[in-house]
C-alpha atoms as a PDB file:
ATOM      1  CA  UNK A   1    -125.548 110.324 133.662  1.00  0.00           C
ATOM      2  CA  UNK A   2    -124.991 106.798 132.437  1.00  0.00           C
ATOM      3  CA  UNK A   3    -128.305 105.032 130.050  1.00  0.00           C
ATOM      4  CA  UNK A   4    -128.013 101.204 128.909  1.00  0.00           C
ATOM      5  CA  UNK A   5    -130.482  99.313 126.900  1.00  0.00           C
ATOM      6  CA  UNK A   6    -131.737  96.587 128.658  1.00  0.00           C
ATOM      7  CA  UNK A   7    -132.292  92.819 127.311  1.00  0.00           C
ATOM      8  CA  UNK A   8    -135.915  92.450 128.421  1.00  0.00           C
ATOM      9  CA  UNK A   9    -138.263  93.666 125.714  1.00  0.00           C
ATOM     10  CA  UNK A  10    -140.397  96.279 127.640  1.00  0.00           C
ATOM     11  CA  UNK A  11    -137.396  97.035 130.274  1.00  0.00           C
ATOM     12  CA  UNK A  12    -137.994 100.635 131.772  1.00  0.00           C
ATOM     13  CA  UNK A  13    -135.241 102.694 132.141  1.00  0.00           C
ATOM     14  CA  UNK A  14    -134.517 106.262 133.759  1.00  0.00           C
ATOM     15  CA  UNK A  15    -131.699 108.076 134.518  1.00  0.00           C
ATOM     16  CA  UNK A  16    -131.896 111.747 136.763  1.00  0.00           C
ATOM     17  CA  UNK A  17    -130.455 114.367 133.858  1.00  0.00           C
ATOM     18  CA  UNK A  18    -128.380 117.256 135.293  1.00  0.00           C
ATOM     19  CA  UNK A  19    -130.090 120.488 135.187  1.00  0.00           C
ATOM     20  CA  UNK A  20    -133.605 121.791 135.960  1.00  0.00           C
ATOM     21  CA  UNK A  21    -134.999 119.472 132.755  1.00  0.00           C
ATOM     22  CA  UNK A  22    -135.814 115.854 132.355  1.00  0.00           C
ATOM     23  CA  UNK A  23    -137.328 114.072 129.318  1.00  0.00           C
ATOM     24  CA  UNK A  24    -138.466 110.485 128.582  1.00  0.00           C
ATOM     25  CA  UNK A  25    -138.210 108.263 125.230  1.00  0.00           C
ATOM     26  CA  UNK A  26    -140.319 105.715 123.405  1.00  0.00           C
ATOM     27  CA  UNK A  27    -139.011 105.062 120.275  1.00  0.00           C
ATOM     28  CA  UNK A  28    -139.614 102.057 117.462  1.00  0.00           C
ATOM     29  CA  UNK A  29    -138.422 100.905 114.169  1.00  0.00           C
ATOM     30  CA  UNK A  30    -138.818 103.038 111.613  1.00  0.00           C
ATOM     31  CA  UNK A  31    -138.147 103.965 107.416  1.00  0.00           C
ATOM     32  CA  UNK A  32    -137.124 103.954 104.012  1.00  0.00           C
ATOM     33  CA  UNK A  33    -135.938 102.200 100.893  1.00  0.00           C
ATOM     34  CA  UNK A  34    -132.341 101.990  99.975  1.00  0.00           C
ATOM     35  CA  UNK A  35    -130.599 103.758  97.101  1.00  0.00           C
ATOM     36  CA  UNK A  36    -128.102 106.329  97.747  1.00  0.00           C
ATOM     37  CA  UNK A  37    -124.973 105.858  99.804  1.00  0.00           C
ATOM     38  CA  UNK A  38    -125.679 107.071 103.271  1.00  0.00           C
ATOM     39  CA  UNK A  39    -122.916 108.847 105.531  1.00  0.00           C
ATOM     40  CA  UNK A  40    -122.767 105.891 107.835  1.00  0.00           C
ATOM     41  CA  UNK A  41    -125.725 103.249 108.384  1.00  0.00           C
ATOM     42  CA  UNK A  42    -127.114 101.537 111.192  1.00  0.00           C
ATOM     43  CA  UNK A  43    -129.250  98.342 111.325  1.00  0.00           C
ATOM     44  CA  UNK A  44    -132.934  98.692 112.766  1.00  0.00           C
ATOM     45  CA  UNK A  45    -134.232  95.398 114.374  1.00  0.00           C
ATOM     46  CA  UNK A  46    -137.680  94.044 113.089  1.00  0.00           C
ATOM     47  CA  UNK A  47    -140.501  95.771 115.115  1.00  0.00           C
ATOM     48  CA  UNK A  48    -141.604  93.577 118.022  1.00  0.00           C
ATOM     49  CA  UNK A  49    -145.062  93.142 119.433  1.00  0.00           C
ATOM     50  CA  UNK A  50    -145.273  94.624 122.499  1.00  0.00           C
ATOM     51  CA  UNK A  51    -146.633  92.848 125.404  1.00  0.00           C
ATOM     52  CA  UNK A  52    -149.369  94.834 127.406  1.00  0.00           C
ATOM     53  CA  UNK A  53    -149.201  92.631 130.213  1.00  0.00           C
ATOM     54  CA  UNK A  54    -145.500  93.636 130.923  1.00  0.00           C
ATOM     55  CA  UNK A  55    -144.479  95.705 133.681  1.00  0.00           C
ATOM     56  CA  UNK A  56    -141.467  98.238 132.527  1.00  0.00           C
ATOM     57  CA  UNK A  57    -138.500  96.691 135.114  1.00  0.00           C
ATOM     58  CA  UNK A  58    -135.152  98.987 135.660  1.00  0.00           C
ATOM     59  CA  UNK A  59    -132.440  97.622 134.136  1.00  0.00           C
ATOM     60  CA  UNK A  60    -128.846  96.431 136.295  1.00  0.00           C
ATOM     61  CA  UNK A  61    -126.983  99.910 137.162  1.00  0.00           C
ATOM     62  CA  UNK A  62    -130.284 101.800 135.818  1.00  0.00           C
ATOM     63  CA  UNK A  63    -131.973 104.103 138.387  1.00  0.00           C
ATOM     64  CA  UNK A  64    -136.077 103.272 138.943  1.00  0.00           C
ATOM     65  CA  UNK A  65    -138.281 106.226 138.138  1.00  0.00           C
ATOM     66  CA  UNK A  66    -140.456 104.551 140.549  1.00  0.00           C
ATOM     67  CA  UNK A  67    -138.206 105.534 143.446  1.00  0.00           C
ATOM     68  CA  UNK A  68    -138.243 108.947 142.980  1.00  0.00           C
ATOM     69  CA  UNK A  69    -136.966 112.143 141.136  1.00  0.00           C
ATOM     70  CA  UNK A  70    -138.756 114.490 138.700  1.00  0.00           C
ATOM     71  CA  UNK A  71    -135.998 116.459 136.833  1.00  0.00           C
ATOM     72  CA  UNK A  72    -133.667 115.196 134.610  1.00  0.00           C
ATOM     73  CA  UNK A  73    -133.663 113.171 131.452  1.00  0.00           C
ATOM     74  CA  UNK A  74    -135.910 109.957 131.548  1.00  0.00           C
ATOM     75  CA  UNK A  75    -135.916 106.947 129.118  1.00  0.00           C
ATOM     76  CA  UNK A  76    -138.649 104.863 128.801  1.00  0.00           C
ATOM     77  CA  UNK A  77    -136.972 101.733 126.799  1.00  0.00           C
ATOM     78  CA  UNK A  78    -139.446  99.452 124.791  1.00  0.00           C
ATOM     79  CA  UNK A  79    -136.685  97.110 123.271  1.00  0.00           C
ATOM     80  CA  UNK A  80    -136.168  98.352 120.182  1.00  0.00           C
ATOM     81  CA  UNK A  81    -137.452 101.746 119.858  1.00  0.00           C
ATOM     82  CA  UNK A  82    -137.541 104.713 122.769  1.00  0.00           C
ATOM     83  CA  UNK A  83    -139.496 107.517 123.803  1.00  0.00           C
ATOM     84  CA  UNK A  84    -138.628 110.547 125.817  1.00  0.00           C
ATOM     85  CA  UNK A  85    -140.364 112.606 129.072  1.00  0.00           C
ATOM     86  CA  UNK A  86    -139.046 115.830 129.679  1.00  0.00           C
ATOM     87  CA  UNK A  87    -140.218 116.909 133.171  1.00  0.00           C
ATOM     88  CA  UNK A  88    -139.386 120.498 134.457  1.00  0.00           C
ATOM     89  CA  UNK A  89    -141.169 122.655 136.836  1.00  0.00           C
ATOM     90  CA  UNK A  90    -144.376 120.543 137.417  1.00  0.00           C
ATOM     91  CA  UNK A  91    -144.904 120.029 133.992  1.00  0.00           C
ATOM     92  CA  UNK A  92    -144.091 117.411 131.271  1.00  0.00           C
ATOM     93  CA  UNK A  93    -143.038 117.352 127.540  1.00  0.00           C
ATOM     94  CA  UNK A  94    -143.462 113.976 125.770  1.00  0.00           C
ATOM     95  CA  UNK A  95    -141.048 113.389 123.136  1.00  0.00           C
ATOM     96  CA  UNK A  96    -142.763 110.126 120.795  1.00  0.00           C
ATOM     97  CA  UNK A  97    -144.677 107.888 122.058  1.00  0.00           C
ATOM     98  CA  UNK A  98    -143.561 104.321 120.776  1.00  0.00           C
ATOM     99  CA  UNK A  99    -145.663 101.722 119.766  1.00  0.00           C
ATOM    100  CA  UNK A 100    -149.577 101.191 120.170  1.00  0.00           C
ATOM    101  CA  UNK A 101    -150.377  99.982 123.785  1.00  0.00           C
ATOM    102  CA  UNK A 102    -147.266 102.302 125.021  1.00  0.00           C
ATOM    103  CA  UNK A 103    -149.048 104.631 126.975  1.00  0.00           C
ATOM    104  CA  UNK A 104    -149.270 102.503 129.967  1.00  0.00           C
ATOM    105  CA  UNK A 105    -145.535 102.817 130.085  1.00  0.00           C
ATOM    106  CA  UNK A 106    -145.225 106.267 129.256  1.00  0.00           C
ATOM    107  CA  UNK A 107    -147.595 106.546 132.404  1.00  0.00           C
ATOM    108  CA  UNK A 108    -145.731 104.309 134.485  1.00  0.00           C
ATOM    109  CA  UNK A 109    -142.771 107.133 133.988  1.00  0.00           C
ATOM    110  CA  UNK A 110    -144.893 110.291 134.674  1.00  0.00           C
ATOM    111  CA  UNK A 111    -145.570 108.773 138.218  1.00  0.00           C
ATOM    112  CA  UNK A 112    -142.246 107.800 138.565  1.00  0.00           C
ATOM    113  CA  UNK A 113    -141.308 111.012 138.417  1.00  0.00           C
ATOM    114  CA  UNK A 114    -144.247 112.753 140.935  1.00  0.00           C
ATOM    115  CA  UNK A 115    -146.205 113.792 137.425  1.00  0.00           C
ATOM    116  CA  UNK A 116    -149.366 112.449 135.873  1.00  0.00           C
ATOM    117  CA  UNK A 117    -151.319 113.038 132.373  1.00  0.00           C
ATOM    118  CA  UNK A 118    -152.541 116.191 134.123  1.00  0.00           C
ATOM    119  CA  UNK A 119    -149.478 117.374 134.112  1.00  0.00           C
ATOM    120  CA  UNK A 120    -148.242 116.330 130.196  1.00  0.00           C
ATOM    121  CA  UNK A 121    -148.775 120.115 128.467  1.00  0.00           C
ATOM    122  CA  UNK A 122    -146.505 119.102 125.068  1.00  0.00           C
ATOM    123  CA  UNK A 123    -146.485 116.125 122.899  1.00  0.00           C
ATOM    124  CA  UNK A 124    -143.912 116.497 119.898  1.00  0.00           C
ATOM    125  CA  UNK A 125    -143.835 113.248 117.416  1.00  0.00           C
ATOM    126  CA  UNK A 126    -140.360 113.807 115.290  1.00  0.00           C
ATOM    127  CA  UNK A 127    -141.914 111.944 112.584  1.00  0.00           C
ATOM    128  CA  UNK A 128    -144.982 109.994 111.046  1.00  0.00           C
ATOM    129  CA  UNK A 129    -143.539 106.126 111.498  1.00  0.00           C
ATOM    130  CA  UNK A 130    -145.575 103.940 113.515  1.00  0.00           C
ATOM    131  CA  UNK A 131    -142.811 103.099 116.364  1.00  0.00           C
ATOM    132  CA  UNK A 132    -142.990 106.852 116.818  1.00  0.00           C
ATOM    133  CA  UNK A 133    -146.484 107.372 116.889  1.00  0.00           C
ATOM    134  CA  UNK A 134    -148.530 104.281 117.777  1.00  0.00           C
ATOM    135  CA  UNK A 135    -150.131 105.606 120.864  1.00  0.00           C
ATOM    136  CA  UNK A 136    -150.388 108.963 119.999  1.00  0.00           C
ATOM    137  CA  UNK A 137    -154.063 109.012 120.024  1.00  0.00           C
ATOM    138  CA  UNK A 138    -154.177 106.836 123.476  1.00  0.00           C
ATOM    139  CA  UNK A 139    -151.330 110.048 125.162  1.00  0.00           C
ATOM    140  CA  UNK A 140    -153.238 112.455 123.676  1.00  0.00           C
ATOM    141  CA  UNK A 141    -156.237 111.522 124.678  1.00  0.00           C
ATOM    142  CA  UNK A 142    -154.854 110.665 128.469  1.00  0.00           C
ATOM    143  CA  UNK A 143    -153.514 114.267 128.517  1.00  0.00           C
ATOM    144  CA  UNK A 144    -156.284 116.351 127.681  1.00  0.00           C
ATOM    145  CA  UNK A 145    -154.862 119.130 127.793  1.00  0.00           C
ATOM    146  CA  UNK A 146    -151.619 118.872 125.991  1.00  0.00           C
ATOM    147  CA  UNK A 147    -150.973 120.639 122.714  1.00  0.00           C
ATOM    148  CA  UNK A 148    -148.889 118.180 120.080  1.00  0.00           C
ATOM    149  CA  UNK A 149    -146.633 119.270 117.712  1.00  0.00           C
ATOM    150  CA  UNK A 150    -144.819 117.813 114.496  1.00  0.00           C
ATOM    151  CA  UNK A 151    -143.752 118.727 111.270  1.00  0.00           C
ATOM    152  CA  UNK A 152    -146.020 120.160 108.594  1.00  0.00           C
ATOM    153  CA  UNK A 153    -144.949 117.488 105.859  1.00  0.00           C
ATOM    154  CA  UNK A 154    -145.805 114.490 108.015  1.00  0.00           C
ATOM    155  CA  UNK A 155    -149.205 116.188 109.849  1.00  0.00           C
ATOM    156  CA  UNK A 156    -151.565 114.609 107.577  1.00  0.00           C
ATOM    157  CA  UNK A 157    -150.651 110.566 108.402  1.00  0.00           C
ATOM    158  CA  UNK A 158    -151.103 111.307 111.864  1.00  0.00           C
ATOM    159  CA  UNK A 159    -154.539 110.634 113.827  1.00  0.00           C
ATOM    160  CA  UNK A 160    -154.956 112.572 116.848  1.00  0.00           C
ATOM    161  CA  UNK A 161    -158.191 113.235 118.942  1.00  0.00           C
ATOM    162  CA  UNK A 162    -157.303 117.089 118.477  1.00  0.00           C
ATOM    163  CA  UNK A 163    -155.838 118.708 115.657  1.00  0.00           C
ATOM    164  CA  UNK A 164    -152.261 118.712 116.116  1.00  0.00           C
ATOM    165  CA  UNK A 165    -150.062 121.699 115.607  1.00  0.00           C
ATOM    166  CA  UNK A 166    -147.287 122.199 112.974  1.00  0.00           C
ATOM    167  CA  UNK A 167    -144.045 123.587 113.562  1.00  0.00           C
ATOM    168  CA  UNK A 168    -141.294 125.335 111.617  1.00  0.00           C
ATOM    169  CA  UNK A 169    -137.659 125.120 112.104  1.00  0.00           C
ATOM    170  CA  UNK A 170    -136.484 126.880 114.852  1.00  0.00           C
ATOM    171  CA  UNK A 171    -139.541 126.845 117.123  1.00  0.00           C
ATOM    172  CA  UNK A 172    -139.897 126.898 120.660  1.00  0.00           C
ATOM    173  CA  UNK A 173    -141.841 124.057 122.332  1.00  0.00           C
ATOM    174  CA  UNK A 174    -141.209 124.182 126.445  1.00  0.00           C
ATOM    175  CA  UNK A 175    -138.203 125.806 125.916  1.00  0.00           C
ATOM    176  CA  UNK A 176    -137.028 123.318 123.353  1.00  0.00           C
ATOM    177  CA  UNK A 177    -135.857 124.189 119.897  1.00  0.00           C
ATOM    178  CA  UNK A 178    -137.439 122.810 116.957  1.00  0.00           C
ATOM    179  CA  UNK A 179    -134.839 121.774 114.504  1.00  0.00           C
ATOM    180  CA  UNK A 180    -136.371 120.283 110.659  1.00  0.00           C
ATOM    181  CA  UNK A 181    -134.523 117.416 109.546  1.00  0.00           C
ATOM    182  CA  UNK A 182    -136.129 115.787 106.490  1.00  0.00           C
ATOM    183  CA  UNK A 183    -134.920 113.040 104.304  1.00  0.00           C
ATOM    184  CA  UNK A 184    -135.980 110.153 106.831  1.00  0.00           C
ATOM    185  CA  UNK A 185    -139.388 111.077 106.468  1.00  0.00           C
ATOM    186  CA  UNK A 186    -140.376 114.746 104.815  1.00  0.00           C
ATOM    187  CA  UNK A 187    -141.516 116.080 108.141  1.00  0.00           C
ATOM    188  CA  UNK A 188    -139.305 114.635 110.298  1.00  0.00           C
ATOM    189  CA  UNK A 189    -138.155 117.370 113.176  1.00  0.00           C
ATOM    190  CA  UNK A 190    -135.522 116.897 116.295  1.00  0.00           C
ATOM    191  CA  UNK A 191    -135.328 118.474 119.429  1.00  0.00           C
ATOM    192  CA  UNK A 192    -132.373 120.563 120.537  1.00  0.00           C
ATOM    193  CA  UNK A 193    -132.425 121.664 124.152  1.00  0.00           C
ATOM    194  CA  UNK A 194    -129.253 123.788 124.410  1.00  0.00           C
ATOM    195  CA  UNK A 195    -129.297 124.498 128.186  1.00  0.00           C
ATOM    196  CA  UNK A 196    -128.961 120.928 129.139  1.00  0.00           C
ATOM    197  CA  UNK A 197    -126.809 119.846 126.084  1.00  0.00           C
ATOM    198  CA  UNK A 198    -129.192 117.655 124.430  1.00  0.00           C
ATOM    199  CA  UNK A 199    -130.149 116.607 120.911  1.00  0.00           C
ATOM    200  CA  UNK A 200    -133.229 114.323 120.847  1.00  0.00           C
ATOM    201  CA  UNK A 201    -132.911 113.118 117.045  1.00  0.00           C
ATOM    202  CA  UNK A 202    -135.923 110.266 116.249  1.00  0.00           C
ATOM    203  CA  UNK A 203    -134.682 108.694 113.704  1.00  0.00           C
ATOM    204  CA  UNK A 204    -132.387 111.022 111.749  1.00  0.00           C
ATOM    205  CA  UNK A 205    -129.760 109.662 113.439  1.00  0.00           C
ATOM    206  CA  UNK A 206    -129.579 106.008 115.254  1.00  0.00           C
ATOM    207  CA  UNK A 207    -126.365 104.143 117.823  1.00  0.00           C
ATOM    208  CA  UNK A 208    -124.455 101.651 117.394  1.00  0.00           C
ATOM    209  CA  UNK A 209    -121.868  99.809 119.637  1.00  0.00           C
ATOM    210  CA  UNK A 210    -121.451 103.322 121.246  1.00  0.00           C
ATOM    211  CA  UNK A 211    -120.811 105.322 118.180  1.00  0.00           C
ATOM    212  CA  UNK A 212    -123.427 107.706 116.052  1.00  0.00           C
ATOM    213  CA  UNK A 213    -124.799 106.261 112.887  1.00  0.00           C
ATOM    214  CA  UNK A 214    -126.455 108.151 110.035  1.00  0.00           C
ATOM    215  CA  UNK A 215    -130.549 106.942 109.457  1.00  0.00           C
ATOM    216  CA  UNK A 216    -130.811 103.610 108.450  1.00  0.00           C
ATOM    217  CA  UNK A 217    -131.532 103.483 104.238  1.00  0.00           C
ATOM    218  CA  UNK A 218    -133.626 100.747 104.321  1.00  0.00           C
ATOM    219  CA  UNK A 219    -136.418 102.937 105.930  1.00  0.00           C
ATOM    220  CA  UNK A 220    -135.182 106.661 104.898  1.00  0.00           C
ATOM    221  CA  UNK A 221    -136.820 107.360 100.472  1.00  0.00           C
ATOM    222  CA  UNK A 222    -134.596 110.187 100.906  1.00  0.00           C
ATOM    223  CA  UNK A 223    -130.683 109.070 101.760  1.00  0.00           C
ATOM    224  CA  UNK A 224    -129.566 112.677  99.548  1.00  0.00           C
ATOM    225  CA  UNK A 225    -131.710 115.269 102.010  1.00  0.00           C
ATOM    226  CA  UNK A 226    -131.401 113.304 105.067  1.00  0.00           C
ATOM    227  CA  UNK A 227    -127.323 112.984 105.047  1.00  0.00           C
ATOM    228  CA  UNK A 228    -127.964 116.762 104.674  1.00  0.00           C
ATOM    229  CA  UNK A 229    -129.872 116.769 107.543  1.00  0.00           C
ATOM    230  CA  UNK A 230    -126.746 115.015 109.023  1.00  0.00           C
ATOM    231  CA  UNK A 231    -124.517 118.149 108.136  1.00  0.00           C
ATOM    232  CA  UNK A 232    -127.583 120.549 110.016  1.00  0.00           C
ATOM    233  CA  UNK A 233    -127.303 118.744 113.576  1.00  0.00           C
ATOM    234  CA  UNK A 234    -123.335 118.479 113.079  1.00  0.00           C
ATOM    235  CA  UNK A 235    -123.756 122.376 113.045  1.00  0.00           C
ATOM    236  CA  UNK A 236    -125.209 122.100 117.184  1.00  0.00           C
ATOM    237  CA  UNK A 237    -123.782 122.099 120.240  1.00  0.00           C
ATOM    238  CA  UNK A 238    -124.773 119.151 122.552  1.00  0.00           C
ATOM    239  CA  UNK A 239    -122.942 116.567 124.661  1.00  0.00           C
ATOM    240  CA  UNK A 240    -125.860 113.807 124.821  1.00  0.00           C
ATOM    241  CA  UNK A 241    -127.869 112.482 122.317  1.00  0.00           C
ATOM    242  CA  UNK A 242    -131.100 110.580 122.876  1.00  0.00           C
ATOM    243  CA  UNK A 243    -132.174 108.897 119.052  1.00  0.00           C
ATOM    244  CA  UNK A 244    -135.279 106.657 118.203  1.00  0.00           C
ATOM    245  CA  UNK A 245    -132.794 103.681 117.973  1.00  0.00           C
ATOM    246  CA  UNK A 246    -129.559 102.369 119.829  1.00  0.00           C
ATOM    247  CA  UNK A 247    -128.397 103.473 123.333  1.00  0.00           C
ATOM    248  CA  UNK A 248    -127.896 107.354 123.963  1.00  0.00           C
ATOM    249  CA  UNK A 249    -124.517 109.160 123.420  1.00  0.00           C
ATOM    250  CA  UNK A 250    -123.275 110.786 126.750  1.00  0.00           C
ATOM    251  CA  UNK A 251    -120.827 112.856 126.126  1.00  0.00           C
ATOM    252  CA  UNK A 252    -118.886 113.972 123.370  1.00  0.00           C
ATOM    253  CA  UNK A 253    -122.222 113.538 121.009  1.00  0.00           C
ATOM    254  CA  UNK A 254    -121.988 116.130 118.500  1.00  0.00           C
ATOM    255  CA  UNK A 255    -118.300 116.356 117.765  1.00  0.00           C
ATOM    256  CA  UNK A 256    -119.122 112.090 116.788  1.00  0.00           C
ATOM    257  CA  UNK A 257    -122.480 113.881 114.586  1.00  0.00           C
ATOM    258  CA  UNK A 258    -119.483 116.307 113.141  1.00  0.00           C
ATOM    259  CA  UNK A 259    -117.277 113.334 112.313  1.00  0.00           C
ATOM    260  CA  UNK A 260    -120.143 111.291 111.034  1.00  0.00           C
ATOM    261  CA  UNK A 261    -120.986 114.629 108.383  1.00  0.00           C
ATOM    262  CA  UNK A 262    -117.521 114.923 107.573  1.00  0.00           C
ATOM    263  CA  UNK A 263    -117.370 111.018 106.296  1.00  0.00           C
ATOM    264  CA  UNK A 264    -114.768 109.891 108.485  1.00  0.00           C
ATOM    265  CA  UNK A 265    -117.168 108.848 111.341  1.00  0.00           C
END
């Protein structure tokens, strides 16, 4: 599958994933001061303010959830940050959830794959920033009855409507591997889904001009753990990559992640 950013602010985009699995992405600007060197930097734009009378429009070349589907990888694109849906088997997986007044879009995607809140069983936040995390009160309280998930570290600056659940490296959420990756924020986690060849990184990782850059230091207080976070996610296997920031990665992802670890990315 092919994913472009558009140049409208709130443009929706969606691409049908291969496989059984599909996931959508909010993401926003996010972290840290600078200090130590990173492995290779990338430059966040200034956070935006989303307009809530905006209707999410498929970019040129970009498929429109709206027209059908239901498995696959879906991005929903809010300009500068993304968020993820990941849609298999009548049921949905929410991967961030983007600024506040988001969850009209991420709703927007659910129907445009056949699925509505009803259907949402998993929220996972890869990190306490509020690009990532702005509506996660509003999605959790439009799916009642999803669980939400995020690391242990960064649990306690999030506000929920229910108590969200922690989760340690290596976890399973909806068949999706859990994988810690601190430095950005303490708690920051990815999600690995090996079947379809997928890293979903939040902000551990960002794009630019087609090529994988490390976190950006301006917004990661750790640049030390988080380049060894870096060195973690070179160590998976996964031909696309989906991060908070920058256009995805399809194909070839993690051997660029390997490079990037190794200093000569």
């Amino acid at each position: 599958m092919a994913l472009s950013e558009g140049v409208t602010r709130r443009a929706f985009l969606a691409d049908l994933g291969r496989g059984a699995s599909a996931i959508v992405v909010l993401s926003v600007v996010g972290c840290g001061p600078a200090g130590a060197t990173p492995l290779l930097t990338g430059v966040e734009p200034k956070p935006a303010t989303p307009d809530p009378t905006a209707r999410p429009t498929p970019s040129p070349g970009e498929s429109d959830p709206t027209s059908g589907g239901g498995h696959g990888w879906h991005r929903v694109n809010l300009g500068f940050v993304s968020a993820y849906i990941l849609a298999q088997g009548g049921e949905a997986a929410i991967v961030d959830t983007g600024v506040a007044g988001s969850a009209n879009d991420i709703e927007a995607a659910l129907t445009g794959v056949g699925l509505d809140w009803g259907a949402v069983g998993h929220v996972i936040a890869t990190h306490l920033h509020g690009d990532h995390i702005g509506s996660l009160a509003e999605v959790m309280t439009r799916a009642s009855g999803a669980t939400g998930y995020a690391g242990a570290e960064d649990l306690p600056a999030m506000e929920s409507p229910r108590p969200l659940q922690a989760v340690a490296d290596g976890a399973e959420v909806f068949g999706l591997r859990i994988v810690t990756s601190p430095g950005h924020t303490p708690g920051h986690i990815c999600v690995h889904d090996a079947a379809a060849g997928v890293l979903v990184a939040g902000d551990a990782l960002n794009t630019s001009g087609g090529r994988v850059t490390g976190p950006n230091p301006q917004f990661t207080p750790d640049m030390d753990l988080a380049n060894a976070s870096v060195a973690k996610l070179a160590g998976l296997s996964f031909e696309t990559l989906f991060v908070g920031h920058g256009d995805p990665i399809e194909g070839g992802a993690s051997e660029q992640v390997a490079a990037l670890a190794a200093g000569s990315g």
